[in-house]
N, C-alpha and C. Protein backbone atom coordinates (compact mmCIF):
# COMPACT_ATOMS: atom_id res chain seq x y z
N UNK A 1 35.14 23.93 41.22
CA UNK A 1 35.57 24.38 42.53
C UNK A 1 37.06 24.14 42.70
N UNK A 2 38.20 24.89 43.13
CA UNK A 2 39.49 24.70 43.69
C UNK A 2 39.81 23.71 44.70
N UNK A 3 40.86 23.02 44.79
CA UNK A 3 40.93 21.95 45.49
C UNK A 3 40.68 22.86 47.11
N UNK A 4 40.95 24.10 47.36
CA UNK A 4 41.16 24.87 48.70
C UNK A 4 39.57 25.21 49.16
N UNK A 5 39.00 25.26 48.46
CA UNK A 5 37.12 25.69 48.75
C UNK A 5 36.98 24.55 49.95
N UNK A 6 36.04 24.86 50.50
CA UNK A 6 35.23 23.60 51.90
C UNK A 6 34.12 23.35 51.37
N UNK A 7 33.51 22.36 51.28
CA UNK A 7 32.11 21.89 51.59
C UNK A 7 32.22 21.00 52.97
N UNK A 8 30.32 21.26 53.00
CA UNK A 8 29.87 20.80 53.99
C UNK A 8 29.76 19.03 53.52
N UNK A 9 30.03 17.80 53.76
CA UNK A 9 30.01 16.83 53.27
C UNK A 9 29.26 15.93 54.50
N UNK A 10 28.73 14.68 53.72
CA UNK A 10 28.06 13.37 54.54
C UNK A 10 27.98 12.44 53.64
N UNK A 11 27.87 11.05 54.12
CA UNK A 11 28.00 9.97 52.81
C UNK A 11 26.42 9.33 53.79
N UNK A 12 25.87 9.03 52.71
CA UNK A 12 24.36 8.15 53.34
C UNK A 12 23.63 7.26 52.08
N UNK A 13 22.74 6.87 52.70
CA UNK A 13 21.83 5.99 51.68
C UNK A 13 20.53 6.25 51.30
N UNK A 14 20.72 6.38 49.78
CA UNK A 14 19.52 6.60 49.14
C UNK A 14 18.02 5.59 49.39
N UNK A 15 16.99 6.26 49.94
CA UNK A 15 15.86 5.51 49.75
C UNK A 15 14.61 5.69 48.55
N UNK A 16 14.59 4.75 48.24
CA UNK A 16 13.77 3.90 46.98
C UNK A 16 12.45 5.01 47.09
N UNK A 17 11.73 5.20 45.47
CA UNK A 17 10.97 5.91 45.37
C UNK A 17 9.09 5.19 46.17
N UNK A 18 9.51 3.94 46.56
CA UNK A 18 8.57 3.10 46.80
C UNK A 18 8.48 3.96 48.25
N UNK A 19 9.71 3.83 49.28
CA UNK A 19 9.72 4.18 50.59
C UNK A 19 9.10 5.71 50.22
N UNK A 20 9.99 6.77 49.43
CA UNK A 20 9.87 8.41 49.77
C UNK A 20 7.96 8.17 49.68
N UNK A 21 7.57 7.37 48.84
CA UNK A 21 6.19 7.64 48.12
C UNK A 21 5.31 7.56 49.73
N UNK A 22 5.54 6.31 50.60
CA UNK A 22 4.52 6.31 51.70
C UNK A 22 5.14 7.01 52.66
N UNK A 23 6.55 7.47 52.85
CA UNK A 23 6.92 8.62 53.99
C UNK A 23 6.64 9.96 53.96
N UNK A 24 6.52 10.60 52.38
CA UNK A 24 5.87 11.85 52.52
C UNK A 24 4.74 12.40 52.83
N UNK A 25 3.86 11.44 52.30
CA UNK A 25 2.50 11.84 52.85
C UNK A 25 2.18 11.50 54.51
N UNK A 26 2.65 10.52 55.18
CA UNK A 26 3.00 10.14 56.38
C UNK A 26 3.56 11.68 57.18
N UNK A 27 4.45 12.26 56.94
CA UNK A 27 5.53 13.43 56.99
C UNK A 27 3.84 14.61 57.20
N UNK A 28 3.30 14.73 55.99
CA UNK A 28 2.65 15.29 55.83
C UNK A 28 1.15 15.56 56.96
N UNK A 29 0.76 14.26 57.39
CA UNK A 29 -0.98 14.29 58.18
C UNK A 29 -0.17 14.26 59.31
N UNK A 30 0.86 13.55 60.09
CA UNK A 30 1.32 13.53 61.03
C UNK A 30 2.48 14.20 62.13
N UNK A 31 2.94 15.41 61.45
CA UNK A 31 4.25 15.99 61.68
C UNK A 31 4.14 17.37 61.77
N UNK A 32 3.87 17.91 63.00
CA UNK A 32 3.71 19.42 63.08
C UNK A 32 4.91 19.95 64.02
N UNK A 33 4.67 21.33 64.17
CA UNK A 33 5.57 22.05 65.68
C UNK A 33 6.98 22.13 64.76
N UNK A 34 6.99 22.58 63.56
CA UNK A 34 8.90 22.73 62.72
C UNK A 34 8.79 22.32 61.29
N UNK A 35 9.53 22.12 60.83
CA UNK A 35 9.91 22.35 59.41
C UNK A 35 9.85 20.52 59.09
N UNK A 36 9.19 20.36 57.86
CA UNK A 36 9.08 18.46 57.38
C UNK A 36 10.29 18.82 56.39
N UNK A 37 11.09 17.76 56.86
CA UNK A 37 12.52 17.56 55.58
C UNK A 37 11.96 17.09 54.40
N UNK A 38 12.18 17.96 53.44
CA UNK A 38 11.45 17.51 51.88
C UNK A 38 12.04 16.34 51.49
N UNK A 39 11.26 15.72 50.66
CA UNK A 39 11.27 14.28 49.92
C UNK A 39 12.98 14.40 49.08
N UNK A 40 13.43 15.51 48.78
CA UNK A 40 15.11 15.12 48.08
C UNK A 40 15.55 15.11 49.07
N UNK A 41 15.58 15.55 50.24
CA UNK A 41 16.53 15.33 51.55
C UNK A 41 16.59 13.97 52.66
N UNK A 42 15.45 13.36 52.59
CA UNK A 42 15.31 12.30 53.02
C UNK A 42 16.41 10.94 52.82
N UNK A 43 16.77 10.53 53.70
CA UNK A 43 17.94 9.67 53.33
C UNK A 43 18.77 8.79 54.58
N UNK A 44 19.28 7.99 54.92
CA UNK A 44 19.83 7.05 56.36
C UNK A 44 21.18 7.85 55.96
N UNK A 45 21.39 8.23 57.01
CA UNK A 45 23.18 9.18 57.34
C UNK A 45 23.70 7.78 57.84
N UNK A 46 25.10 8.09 56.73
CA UNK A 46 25.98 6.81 57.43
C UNK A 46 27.73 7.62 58.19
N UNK A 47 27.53 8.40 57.49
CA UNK A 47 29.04 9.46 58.51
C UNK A 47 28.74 10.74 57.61
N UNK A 48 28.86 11.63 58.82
CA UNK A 48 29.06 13.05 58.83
C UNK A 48 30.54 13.29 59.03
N UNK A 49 30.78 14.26 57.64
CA UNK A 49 32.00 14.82 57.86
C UNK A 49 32.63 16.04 58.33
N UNK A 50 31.66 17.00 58.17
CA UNK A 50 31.48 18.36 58.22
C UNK A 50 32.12 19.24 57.42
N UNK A 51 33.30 20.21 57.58
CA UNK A 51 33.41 21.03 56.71
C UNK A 51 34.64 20.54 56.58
N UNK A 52 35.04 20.11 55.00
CA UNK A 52 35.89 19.14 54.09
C UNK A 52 36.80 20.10 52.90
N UNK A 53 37.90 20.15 53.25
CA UNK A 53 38.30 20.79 51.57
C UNK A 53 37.79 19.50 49.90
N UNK A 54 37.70 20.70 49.41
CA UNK A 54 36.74 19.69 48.34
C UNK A 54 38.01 18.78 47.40
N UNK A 55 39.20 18.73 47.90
CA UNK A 55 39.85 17.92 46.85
C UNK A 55 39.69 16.81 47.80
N UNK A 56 39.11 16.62 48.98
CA UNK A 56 38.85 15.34 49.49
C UNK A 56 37.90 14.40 49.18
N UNK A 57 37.16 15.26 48.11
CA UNK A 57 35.91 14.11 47.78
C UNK A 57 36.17 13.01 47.51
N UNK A 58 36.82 13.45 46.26
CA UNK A 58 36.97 11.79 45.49
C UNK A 58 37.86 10.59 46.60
N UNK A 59 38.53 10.83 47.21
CA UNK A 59 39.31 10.22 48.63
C UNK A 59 38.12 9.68 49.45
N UNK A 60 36.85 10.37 49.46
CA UNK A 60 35.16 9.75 50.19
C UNK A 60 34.57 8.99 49.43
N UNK A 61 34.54 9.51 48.01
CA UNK A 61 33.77 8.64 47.12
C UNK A 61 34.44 7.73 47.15
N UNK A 62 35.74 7.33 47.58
CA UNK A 62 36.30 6.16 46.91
C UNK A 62 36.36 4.88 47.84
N UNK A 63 36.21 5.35 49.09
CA UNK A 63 36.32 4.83 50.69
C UNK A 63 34.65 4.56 50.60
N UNK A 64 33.85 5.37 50.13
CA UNK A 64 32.32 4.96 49.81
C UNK A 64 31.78 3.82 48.87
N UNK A 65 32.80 3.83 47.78
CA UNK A 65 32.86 2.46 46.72
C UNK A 65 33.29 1.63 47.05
N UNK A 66 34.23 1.40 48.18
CA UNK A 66 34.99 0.02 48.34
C UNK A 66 34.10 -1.07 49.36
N UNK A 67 33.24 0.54 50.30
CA UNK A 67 32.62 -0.15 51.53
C UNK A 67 30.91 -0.51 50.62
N UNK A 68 30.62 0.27 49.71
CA UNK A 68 29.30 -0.20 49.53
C UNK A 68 29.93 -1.59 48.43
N UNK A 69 30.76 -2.03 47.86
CA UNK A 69 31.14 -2.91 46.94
C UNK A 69 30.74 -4.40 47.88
N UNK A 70 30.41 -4.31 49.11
CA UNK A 70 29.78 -5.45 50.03
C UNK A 70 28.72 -4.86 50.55
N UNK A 71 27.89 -4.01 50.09
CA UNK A 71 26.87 -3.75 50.65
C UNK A 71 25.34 -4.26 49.99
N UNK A 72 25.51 -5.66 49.90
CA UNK A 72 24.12 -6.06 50.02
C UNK A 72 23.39 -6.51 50.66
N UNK A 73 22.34 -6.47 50.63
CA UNK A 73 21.23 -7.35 51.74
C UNK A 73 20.63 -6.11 52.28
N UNK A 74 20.84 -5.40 52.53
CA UNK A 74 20.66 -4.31 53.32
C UNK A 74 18.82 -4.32 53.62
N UNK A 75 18.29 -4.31 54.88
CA UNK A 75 17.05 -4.32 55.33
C UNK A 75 16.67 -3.66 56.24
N UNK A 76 15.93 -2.17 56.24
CA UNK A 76 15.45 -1.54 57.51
C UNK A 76 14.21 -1.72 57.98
N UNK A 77 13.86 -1.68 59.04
CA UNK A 77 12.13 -1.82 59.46
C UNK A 77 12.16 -0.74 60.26
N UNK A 78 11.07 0.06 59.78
CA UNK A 78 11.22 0.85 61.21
C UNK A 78 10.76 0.98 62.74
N UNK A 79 11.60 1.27 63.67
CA UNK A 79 11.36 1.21 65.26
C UNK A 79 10.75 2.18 65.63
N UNK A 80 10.76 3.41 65.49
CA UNK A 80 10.41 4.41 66.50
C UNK A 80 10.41 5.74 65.80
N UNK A 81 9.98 6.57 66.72
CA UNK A 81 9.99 8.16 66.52
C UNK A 81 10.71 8.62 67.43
N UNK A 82 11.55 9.30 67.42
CA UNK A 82 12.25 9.82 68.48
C UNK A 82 12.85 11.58 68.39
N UNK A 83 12.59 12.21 69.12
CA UNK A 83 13.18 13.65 68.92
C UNK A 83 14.44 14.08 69.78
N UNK A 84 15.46 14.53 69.46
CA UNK A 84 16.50 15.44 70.04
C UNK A 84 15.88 16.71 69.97
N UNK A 85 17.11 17.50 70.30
CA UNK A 85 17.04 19.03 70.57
C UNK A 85 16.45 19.74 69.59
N UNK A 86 16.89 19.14 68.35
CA UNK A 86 16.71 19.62 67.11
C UNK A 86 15.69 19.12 66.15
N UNK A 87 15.60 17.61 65.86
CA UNK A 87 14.86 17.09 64.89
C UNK A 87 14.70 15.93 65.76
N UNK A 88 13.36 15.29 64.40
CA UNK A 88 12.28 14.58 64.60
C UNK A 88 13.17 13.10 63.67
N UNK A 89 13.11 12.49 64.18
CA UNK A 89 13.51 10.70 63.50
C UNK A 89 12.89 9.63 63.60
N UNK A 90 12.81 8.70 62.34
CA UNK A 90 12.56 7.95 62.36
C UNK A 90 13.68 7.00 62.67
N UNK A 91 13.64 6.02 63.53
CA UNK A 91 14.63 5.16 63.64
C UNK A 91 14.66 3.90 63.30
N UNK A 92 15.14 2.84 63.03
CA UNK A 92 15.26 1.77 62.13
C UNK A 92 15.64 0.27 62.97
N UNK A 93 15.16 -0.72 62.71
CA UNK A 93 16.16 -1.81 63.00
C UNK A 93 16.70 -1.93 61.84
N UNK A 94 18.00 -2.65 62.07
CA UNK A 94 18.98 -3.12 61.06
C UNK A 94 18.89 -4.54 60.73
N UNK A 95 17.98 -5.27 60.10
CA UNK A 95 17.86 -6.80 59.95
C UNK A 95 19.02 -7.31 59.26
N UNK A 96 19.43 -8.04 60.30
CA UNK A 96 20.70 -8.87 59.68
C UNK A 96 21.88 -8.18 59.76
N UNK A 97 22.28 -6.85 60.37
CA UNK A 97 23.33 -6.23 60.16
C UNK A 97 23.98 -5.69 59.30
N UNK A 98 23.56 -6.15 57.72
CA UNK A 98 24.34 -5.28 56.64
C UNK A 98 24.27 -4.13 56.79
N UNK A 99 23.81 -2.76 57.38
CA UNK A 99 23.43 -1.75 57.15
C UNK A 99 24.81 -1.38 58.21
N UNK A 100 24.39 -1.94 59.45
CA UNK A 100 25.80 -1.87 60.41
C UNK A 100 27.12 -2.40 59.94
N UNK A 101 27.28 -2.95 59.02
CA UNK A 101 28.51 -3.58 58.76
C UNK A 101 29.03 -2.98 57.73
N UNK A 102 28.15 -2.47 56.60
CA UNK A 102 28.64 -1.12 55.56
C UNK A 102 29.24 -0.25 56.71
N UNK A 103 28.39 0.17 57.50
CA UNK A 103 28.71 1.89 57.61
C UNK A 103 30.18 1.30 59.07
N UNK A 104 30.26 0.05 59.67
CA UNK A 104 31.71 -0.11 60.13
C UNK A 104 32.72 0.17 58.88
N UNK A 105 32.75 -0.54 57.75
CA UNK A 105 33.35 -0.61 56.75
C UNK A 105 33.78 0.49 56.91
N UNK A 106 32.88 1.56 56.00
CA UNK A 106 32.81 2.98 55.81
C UNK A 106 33.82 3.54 56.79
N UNK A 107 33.47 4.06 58.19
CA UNK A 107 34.23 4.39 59.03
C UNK A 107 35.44 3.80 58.98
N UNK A 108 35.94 2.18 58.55
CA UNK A 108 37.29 2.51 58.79
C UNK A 108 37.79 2.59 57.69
N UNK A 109 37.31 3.05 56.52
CA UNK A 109 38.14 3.60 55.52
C UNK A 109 38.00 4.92 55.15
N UNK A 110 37.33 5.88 55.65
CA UNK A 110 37.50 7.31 55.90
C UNK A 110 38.32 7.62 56.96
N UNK A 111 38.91 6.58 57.98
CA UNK A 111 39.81 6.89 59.25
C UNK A 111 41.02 6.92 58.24
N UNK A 112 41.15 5.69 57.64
CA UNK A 112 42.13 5.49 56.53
C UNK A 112 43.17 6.50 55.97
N UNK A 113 42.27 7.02 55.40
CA UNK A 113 41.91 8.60 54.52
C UNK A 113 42.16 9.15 55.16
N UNK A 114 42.13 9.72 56.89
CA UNK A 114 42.19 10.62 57.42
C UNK A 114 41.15 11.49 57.10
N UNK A 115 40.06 11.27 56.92
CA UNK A 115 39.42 12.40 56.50
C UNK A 115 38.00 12.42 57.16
N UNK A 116 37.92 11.26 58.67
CA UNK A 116 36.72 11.09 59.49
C UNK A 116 37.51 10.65 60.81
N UNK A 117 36.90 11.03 61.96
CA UNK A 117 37.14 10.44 63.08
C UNK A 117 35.55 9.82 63.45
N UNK A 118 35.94 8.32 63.95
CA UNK A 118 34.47 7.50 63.91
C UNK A 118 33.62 7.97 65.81
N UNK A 119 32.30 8.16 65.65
CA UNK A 119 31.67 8.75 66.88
C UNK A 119 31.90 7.70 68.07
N UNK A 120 31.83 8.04 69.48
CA UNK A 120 31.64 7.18 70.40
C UNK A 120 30.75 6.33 70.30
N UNK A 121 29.36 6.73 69.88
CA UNK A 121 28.41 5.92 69.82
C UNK A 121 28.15 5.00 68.86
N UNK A 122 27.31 4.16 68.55
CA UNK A 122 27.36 3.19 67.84
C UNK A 122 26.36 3.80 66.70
N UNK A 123 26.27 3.01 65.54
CA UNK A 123 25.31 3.75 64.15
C UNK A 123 24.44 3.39 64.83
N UNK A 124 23.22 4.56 64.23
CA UNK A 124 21.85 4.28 64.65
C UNK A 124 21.30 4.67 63.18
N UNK A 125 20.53 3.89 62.49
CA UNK A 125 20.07 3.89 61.23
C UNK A 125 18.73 4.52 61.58
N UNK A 126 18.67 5.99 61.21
CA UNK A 126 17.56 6.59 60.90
C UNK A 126 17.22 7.56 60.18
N UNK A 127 16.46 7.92 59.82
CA UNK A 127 16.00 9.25 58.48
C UNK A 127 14.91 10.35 59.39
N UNK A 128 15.93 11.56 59.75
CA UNK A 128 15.66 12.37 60.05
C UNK A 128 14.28 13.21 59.08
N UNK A 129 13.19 13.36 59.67
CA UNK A 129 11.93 14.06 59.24
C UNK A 129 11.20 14.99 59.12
N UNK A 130 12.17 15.86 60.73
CA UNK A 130 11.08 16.85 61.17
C UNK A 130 12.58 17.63 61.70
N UNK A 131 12.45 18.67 61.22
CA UNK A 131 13.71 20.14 62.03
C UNK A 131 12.63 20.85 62.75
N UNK A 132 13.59 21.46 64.19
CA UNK A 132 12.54 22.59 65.11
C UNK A 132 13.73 23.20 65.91
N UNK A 133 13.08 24.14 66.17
CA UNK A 133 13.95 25.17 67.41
C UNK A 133 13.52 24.41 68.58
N UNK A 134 11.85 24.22 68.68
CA UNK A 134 11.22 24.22 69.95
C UNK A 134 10.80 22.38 70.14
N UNK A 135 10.77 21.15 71.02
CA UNK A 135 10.39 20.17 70.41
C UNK A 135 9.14 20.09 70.60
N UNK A 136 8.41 19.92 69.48
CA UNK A 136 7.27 19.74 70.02
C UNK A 136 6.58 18.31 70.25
N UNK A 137 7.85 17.26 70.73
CA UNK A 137 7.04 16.33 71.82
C UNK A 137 5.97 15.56 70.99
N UNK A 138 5.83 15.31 69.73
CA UNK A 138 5.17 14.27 69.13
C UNK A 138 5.07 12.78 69.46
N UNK A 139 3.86 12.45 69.33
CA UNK A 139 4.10 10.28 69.48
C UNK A 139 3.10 10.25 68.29
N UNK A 140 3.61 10.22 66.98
CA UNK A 140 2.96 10.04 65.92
C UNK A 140 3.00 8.26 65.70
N UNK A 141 1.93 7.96 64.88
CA UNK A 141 1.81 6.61 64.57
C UNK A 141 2.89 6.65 63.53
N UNK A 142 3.29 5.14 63.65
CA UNK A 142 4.57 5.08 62.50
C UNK A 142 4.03 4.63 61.14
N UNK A 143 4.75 4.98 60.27
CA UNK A 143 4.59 4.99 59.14
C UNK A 143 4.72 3.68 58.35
N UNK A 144 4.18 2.85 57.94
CA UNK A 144 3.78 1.33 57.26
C UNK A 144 4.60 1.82 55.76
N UNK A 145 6.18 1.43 56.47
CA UNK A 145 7.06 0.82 55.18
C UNK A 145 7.49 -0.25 54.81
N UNK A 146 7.11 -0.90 55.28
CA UNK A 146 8.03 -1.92 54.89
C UNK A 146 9.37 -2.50 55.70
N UNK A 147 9.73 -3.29 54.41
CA UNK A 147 11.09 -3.57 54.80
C UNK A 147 12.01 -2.49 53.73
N UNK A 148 12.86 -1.98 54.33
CA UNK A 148 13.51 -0.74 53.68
C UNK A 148 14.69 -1.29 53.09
N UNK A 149 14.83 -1.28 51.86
CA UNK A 149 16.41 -1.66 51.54
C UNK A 149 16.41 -0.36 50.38
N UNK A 150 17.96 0.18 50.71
CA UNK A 150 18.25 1.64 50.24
C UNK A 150 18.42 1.55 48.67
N UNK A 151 18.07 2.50 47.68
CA UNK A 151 18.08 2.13 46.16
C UNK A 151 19.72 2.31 46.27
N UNK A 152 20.74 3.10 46.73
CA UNK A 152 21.93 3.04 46.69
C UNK A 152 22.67 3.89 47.82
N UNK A 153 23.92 4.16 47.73
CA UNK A 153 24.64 4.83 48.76
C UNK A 153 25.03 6.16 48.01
N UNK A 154 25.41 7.27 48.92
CA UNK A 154 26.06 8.66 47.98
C UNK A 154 26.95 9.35 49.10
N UNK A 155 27.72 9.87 48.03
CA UNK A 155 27.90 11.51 48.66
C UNK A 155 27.38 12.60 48.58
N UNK A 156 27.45 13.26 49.45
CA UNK A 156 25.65 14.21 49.71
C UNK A 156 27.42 15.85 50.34
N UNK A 157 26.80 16.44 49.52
CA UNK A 157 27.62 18.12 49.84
C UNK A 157 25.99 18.94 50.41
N UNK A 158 26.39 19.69 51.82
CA UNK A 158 24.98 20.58 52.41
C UNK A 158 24.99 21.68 52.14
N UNK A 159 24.45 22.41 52.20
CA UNK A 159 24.48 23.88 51.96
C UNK A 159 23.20 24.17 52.82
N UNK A 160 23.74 25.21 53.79
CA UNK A 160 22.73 25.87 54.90
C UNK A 160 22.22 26.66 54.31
N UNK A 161 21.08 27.12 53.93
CA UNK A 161 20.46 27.77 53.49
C UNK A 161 18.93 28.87 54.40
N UNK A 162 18.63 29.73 54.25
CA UNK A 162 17.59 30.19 55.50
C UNK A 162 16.24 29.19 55.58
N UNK A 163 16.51 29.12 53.81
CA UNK A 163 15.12 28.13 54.12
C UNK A 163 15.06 26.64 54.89
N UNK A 164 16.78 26.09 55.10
CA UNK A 164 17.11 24.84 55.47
C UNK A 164 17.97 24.38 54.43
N UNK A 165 18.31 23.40 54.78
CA UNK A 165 19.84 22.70 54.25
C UNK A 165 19.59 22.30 52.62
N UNK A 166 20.06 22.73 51.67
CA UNK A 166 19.99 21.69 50.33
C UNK A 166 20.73 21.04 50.03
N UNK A 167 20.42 19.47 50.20
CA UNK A 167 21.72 18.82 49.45
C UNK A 167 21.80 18.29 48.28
N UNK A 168 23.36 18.17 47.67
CA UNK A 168 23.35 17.62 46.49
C UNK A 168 24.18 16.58 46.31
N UNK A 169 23.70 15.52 45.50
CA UNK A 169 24.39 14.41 45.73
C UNK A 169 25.58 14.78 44.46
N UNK A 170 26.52 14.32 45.28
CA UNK A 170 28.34 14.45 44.78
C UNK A 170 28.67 13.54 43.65
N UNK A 171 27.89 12.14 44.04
CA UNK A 171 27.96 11.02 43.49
C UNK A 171 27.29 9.66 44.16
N UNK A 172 26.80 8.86 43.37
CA UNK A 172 25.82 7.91 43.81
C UNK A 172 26.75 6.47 43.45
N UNK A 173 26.54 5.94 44.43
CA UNK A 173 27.14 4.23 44.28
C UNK A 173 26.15 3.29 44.33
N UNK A 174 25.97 2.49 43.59
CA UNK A 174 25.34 1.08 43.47
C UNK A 174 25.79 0.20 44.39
N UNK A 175 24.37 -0.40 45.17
CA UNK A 175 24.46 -1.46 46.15
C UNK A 175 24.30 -2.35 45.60
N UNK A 176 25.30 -3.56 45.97
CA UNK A 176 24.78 -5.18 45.31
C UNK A 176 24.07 -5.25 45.89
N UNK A 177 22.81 -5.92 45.09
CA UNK A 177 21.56 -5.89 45.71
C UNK A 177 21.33 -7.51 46.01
């Protein structure tokens, strides 16, 4: 690709084949009214960038290596189901804060970079499940994971597609575990 091309970009955290294994079928008996985010898409968003010229990657990946280079401990449980306009989430506590304290990291070294402005709101650690036009207002039982700690962190490029978004990971970073 030319340094001038755009992608769609996000940096997030990979979850362990242990977690995808009891969330898909979960996804599956419990999740109607829209589209279930397939098992490669599944993942905790830690900053959205949106549309990025692509010689900025490595400038993300690298602001992504410095902040996951303290990212251990990391522990999610999950809280809730919750729907916006759009999609269906699972939402998370953050035990102990590592998960919040990466993705502060994160944010201020993509501000760094210039290549993120950080949201008003505060991180909310969750893995989006369910896409819809219409909501359809679910209170599904939650899904018996565990304690969630992410197999690693990435950069994730989107591509809108009719069928829904495909992403591909850019590059994957190792969490001290």
């Amino acid at each position: 690709m030319a340094g001038d091309e755009r992608l769609r970009l996000f940096c997030g955290l990979r979850l362990g084949d242990r977690t995808l294994d009891r969330l898909v079928p979960w996804q599956a008996e419990h999740l109607r009214g829209g589209r279930i985010v397939p098992r490669a898409n599944l993942h905790v968003t830690l900053a959205f960038l949106g549309s990025r010229p692509v010689g900025d990657v490595e400038r993300i990946a690298a602001a992504l290596r410095a902040a996951a280079s303290a990212g251990s401990g990391i522990r999610l449980r999950v809280r809730g189901y919750r729907e916006t306009r759009s999609v269906g989430m699972l939402t998370f506590d953050d035990e102990g804060g590592r998960g919040g304290e990466l993705a502060e990291r994160l944010f201020g070294l993509l501000e760094e970079r210039g290549v993120y402005r950080r949201e008003a709101r505060r991180w909310l650690p969750h893995v989006t499940v369910l896409r819809f036009r219409e909501r359809p207002r679910l209170d599904p039982p939650l899904p018996n994971l565990g304690a969630v700690g992410p197999s690693d962190a990435a950069v994730y490029s989107s591509v809108l597609r009719s069928a829904g978004a495909q992403y591909e990971v850019l590059e994957s970073i190792a969490l001290n575990r």
